[in-house]
Protein backbone atom coordinates (compact mmCIF):
# COMPACT_ATOMS: atom_id res chain seq x y z
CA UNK A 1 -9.75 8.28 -12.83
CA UNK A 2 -6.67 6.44 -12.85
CA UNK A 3 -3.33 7.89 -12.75
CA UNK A 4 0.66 6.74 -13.30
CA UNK A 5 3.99 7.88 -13.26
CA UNK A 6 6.13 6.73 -15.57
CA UNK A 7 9.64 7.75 -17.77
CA UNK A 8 9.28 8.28 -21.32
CA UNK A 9 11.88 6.33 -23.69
CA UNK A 10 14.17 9.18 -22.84
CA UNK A 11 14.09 8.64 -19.55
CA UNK A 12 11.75 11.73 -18.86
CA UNK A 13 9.24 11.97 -16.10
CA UNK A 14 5.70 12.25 -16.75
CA UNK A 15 2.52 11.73 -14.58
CA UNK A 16 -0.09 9.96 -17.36
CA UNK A 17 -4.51 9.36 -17.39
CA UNK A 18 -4.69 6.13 -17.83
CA UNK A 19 -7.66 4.54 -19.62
CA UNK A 20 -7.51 1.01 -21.01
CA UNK A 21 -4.15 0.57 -22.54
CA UNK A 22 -3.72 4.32 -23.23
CA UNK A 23 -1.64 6.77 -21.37
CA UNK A 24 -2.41 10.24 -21.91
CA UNK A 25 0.58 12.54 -20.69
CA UNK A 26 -0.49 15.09 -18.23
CA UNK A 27 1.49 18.89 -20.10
CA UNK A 28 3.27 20.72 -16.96
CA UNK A 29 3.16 18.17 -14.59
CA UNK A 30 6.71 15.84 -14.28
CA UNK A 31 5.65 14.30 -11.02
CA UNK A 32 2.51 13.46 -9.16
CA UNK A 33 3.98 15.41 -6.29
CA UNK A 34 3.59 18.64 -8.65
CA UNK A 35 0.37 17.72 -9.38
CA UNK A 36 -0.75 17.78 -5.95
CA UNK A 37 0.76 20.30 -5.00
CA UNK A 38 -0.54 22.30 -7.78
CA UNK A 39 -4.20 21.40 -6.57
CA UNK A 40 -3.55 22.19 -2.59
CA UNK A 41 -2.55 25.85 -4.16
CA UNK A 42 -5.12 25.91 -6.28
CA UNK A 43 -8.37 24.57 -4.40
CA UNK A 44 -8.85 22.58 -6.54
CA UNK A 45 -9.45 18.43 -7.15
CA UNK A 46 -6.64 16.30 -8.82
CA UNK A 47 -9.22 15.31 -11.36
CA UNK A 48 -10.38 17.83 -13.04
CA UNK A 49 -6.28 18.83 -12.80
CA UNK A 50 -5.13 16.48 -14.86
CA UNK A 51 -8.36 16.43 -17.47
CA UNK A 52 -7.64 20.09 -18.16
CA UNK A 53 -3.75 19.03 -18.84
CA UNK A 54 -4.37 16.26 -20.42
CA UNK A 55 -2.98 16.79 -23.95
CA UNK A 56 0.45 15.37 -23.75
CA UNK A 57 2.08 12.49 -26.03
CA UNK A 58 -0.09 8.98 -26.17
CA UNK A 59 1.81 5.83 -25.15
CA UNK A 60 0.55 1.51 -24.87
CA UNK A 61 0.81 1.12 -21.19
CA UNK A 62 2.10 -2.72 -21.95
CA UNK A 63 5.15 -0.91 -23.34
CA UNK A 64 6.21 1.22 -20.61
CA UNK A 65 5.70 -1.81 -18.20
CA UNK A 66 7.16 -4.65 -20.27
CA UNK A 67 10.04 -1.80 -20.66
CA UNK A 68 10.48 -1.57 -16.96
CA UNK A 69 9.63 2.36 -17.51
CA UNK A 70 6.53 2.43 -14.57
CA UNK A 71 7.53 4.63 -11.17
CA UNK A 72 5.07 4.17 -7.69
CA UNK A 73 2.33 6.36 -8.49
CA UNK A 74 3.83 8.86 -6.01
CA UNK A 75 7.31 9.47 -4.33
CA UNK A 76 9.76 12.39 -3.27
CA UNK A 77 13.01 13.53 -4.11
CA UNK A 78 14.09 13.05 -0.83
CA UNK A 79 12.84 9.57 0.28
CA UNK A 80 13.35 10.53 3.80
CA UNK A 81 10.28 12.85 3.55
CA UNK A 82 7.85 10.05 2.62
CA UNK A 83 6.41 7.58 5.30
CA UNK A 84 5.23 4.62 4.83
CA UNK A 85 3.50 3.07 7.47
CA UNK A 86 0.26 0.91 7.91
CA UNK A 87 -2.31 -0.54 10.22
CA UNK A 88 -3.38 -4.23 11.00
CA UNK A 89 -6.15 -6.44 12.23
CA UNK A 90 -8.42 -4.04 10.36
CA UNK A 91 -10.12 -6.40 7.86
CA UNK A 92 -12.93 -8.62 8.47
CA UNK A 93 -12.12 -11.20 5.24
CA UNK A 94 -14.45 -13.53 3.77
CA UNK A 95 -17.61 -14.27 4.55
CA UNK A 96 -16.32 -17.98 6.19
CA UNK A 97 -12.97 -16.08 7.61
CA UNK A 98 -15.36 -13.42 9.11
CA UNK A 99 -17.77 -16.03 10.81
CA UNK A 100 -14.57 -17.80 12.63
CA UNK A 101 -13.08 -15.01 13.39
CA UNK A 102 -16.65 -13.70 15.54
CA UNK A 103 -16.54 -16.65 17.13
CA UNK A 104 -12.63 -16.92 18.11
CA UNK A 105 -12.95 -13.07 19.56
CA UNK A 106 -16.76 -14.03 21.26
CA UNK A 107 -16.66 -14.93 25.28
CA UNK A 108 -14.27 -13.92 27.84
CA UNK A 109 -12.02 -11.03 26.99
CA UNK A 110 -9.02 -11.62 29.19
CA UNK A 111 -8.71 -15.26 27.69
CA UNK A 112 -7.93 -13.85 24.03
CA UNK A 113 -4.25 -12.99 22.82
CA UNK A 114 -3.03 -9.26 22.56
CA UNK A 115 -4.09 -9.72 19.09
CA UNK A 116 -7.29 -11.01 19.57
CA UNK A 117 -8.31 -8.52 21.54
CA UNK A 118 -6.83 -5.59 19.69
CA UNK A 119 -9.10 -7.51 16.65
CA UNK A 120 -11.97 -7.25 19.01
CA UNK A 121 -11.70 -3.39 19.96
CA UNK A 122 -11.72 -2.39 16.44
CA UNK A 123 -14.91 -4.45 15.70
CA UNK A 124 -16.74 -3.18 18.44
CA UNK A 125 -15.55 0.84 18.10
CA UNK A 126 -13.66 0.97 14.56
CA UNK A 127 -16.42 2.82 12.86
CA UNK A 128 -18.15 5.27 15.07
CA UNK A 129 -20.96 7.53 14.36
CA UNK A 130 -20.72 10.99 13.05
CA UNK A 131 -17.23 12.71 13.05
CA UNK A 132 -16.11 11.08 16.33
CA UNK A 133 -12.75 9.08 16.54
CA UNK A 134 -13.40 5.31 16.98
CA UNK A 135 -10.73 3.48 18.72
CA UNK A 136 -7.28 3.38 17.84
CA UNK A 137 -5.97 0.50 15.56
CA UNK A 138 -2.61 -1.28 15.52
CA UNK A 139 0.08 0.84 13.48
CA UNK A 140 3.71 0.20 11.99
CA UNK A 141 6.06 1.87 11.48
CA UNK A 142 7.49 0.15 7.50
CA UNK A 143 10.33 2.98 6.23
CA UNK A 144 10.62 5.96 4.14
CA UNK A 145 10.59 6.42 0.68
CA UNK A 146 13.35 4.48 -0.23
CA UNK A 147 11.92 0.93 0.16
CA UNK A 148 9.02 1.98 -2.03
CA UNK A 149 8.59 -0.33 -5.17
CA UNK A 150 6.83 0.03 -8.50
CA UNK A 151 5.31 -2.71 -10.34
CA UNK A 152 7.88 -4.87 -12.33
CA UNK A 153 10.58 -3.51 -9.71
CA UNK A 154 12.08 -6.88 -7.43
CA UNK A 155 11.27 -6.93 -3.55
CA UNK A 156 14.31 -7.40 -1.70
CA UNK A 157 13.98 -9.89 1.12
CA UNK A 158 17.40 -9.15 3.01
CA UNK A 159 19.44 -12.60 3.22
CA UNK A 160 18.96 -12.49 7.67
CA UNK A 161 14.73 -12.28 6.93
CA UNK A 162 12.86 -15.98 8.08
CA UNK A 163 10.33 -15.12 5.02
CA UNK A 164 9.08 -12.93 2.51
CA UNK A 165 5.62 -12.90 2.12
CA UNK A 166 2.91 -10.66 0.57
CA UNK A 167 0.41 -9.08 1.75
CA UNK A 168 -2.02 -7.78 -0.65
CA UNK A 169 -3.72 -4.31 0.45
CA UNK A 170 -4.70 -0.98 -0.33
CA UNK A 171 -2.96 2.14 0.21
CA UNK A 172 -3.96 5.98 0.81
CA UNK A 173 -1.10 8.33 -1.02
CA UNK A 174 -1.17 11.75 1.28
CA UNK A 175 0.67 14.85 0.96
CA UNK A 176 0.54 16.91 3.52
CA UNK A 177 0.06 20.64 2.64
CA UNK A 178 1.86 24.02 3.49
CA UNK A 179 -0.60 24.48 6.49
CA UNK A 180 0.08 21.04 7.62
CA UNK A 181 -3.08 19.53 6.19
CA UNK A 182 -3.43 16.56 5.41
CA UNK A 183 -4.00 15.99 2.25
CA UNK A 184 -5.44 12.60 0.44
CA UNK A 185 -4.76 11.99 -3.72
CA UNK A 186 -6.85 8.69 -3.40
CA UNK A 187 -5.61 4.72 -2.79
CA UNK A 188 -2.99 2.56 -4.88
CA UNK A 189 -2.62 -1.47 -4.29
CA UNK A 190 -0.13 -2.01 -2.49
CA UNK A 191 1.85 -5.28 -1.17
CA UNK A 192 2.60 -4.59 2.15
CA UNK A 193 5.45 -7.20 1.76
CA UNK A 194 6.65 -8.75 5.82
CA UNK A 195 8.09 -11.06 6.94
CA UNK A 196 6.06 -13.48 8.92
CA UNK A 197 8.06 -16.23 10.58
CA UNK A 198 9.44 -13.41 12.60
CA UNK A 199 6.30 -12.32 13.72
CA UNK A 200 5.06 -15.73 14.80
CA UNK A 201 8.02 -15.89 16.89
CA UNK A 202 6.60 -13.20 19.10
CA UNK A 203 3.90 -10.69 18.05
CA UNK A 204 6.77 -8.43 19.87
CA UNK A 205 8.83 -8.92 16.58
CA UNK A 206 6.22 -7.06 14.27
CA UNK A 207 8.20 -4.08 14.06
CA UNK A 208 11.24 -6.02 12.80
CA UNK A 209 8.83 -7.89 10.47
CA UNK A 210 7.82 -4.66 8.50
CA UNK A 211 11.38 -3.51 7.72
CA UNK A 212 10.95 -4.57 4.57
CA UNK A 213 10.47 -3.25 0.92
CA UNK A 214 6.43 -2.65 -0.23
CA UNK A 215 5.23 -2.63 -3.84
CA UNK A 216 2.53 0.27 -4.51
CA UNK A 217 0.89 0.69 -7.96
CA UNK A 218 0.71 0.86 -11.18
CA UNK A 219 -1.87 3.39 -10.33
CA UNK A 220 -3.48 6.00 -8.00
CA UNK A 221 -7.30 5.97 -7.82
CA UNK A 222 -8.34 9.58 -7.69
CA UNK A 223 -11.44 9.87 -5.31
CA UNK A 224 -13.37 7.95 -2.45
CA UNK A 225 -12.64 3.85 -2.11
CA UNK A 226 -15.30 1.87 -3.51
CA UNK A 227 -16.69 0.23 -0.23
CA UNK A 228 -16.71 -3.17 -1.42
CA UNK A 229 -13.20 -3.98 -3.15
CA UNK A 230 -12.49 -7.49 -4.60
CA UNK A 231 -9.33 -8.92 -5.92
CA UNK A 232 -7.15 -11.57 -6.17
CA UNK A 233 -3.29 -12.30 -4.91
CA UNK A 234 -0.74 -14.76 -6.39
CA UNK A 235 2.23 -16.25 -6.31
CA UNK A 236 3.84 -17.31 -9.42
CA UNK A 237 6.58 -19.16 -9.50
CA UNK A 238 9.69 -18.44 -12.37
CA UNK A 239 8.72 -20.36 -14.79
CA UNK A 240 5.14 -18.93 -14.93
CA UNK A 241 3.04 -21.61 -12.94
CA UNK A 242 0.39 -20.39 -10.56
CA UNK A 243 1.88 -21.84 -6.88
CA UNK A 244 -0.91 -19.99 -5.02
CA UNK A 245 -4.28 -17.81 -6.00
CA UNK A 246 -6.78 -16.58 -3.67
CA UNK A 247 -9.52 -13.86 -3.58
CA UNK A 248 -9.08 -11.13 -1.61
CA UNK A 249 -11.52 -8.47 -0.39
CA UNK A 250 -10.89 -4.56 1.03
CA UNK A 251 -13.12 -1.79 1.00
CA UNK A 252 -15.06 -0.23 4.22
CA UNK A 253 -17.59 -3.05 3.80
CA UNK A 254 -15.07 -5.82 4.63
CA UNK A 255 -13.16 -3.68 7.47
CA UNK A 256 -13.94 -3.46 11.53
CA UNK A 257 -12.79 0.21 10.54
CA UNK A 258 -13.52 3.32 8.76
CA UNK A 259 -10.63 5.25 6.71
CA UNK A 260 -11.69 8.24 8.20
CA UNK A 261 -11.10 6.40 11.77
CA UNK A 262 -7.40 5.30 10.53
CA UNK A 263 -6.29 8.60 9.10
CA UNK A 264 -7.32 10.28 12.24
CA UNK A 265 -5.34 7.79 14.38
CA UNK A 266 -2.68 8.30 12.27
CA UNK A 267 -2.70 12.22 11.68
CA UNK A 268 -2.93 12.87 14.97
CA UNK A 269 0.52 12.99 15.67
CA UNK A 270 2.14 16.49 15.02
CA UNK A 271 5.15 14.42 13.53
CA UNK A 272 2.93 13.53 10.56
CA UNK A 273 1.93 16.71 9.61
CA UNK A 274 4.90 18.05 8.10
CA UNK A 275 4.48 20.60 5.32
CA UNK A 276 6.00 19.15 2.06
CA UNK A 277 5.78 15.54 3.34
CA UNK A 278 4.58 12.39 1.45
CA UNK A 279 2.06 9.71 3.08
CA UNK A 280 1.76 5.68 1.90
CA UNK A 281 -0.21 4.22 4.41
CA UNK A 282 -0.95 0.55 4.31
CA UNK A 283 -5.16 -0.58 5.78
CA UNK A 284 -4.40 -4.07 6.03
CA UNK A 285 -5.52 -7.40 4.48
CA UNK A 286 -7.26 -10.61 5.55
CA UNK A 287 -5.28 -12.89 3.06
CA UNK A 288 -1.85 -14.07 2.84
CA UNK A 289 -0.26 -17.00 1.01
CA UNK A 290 1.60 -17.67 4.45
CA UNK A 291 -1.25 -19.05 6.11
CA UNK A 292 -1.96 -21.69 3.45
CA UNK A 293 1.53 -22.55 4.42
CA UNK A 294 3.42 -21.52 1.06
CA UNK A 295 6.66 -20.69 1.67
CA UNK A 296 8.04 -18.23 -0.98
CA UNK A 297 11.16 -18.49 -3.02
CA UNK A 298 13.28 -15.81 -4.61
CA UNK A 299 12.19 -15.71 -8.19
CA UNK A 300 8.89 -15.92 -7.14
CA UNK A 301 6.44 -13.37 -8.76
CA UNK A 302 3.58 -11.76 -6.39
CA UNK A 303 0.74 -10.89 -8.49
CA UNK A 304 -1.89 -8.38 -7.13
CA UNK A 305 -4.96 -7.58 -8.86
CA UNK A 306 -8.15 -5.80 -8.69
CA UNK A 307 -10.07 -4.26 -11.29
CA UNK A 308 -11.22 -1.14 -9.80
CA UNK A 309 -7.26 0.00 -9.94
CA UNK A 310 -6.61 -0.96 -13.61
CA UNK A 311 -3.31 -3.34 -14.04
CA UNK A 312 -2.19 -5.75 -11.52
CA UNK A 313 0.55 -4.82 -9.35
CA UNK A 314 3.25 -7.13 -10.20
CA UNK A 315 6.54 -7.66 -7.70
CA UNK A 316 9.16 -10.58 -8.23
CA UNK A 317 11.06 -11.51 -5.27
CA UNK A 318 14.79 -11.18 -4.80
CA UNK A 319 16.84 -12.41 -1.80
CA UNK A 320 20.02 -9.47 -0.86
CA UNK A 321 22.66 -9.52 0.99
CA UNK A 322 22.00 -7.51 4.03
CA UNK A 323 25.97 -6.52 4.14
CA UNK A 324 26.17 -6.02 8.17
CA UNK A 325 27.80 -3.31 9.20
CA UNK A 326 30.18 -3.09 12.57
CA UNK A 327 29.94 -0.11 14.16
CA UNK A 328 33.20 2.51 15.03
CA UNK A 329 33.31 4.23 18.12
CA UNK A 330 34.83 7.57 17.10
């Protein structure tokens, strides 16, 4: 099942089943944090939820996007009580990336970078058997709520960033629950946007890197991740003409860890299990236009599609003025 949150043409929320090019509008249910909620009280799954409510108003999902009317598949009220945050060096890429890679991390451990051998960990304890935790992955920290685009919505690269590039993932949308469960509604593309010149500087510079803005959507994939995901990224430039395309795969099959392994490493901490609280947490890629050195430009359009999430995820890119601000001593 696919699901989206949207506005009406009165500027209404809704949460909405969508199937093809139909939207079905979910009756009782405003936001996908309701939703949820409503199943944690419930005991129930959001699935059968939103089947036995759907009988709302019919709208052409082309519409609502080409009207700029789509919302991330999940947010709060109060952006400061959604994370988003995300893990790296998780993804094993293609089957030629994947073969390199073995090779770069094979041999002597203390000769391979902090990255390298952070890569190699995960590939050699990243899944473990049964309902043990595997070793810990790399983890950012990205923002809250508020840097959380939906499709059609610009990314802001501030005007200080070195680059702007995507990063074309998948995300797990969590809300944790009254008990301070945990709680997973299923996985959303997202583009983990970063900026990467800063973190070639010095792999010390990744958590500046992530400060950025993140598209997630259109939609929210109720239930388990396929374990083979394929997709494709691009960059399209303003007037329409494909600068950059490339395949892209995600999915347990194509990662040196489990989900289960990188929600536990990242649920562990008392600090995310705050009743009430909203979860978008990035599980990495393997593919980024930046290492085919392309160098993005505002206007710019980062395309991100796979089929097993409906409509592509679609971001242009926007450069801000970061508007520096001296601080008072009071």
């Amino acid at each position: 099942m696919l699901l989206i949150q949207y506005k009406t043409a009165t500027s209404d929320r809704r949460v909405g089943i969508l199937n093809g090019d139909t939207v079905t509008a979910l009756d009782g249910y405003a936001t996908m944090l309701d939703l949820a909620a409503d199943a944690i009280g419930r005991g129930t799954g959001i699935a059968s939820l939103a089947d036995g409510a759907a009988g709302g108003a019919m709208e052409s999902y082309a519409t609502i996007a080409e009207q700029g009317r789509l919302l991330p598949p999940i947010d709060h009220p109060d952006p400061a009580h959604c994370w988003v945050t995300g893990t790296g060096l998780t993804h094993l890429g293609s089957a030629d990336t994947r073969d390199a890679m073995h090779k770069k991390i094979g041999g002597d451990v203390d000769a391979l970078s902090d990255s390298m051998k952070m890569f190699r960990l995960g590939v050699e304890g990243g899944k473990p058997a049964g309902d043990l935790p595997g070793v810990q992955p790399e983890w950012f920290y990205k923002g809250d709520g508020s840097c959380v685009r939906a499709s059609g919505q610009a990314l802001d690269m501030p005007d200080f960033a070195l680059d702007g590039g995507e990063e074309p993932e998948i995300a797990g949308l969590y809300l944790i629950g009254d008990d301070g469960q945990p709680y997973r509604l299923g996985f959303a593309l997202g583009n983990e946007f970063s900026d990467h010149v800063t973190e070639r500087q010095n792999y010390l510079y990744l958590a500046h890197s992530k400060l950025r803005s993140c598209g997630v959507g259109p939609a929210l994939l109720v239930g388990d991740l396929p374990a083979h995901v394929a997709g494709v990224s691009r960059v399209i430039d303003a007037d329409g003409r494909v600068r950059w395309e490339k395949a892209f795969v995600s999915g347990e099959q194509n990662m040196s860890h489990t989900i289960a392994n990188l929600e536990h490493h990242h649920f562990k901490y008392g600090l995310f299990k705050r009743p009430g609280d909203v979860h978008i947490h990035f599980f990495g890629t393997a593919t980024l236009s930046f290492a085919d050195n392309i160098r993005v430009r505002a206007g710019d359009i980062f395309e991100i599609e796979a089929p097993a999430f409906g409509p592509a995820l679609r971001n242009p890119l926007a450069v801000t003025a970061a508007g520096h601000a001296r601080v008072k001593a009071l």
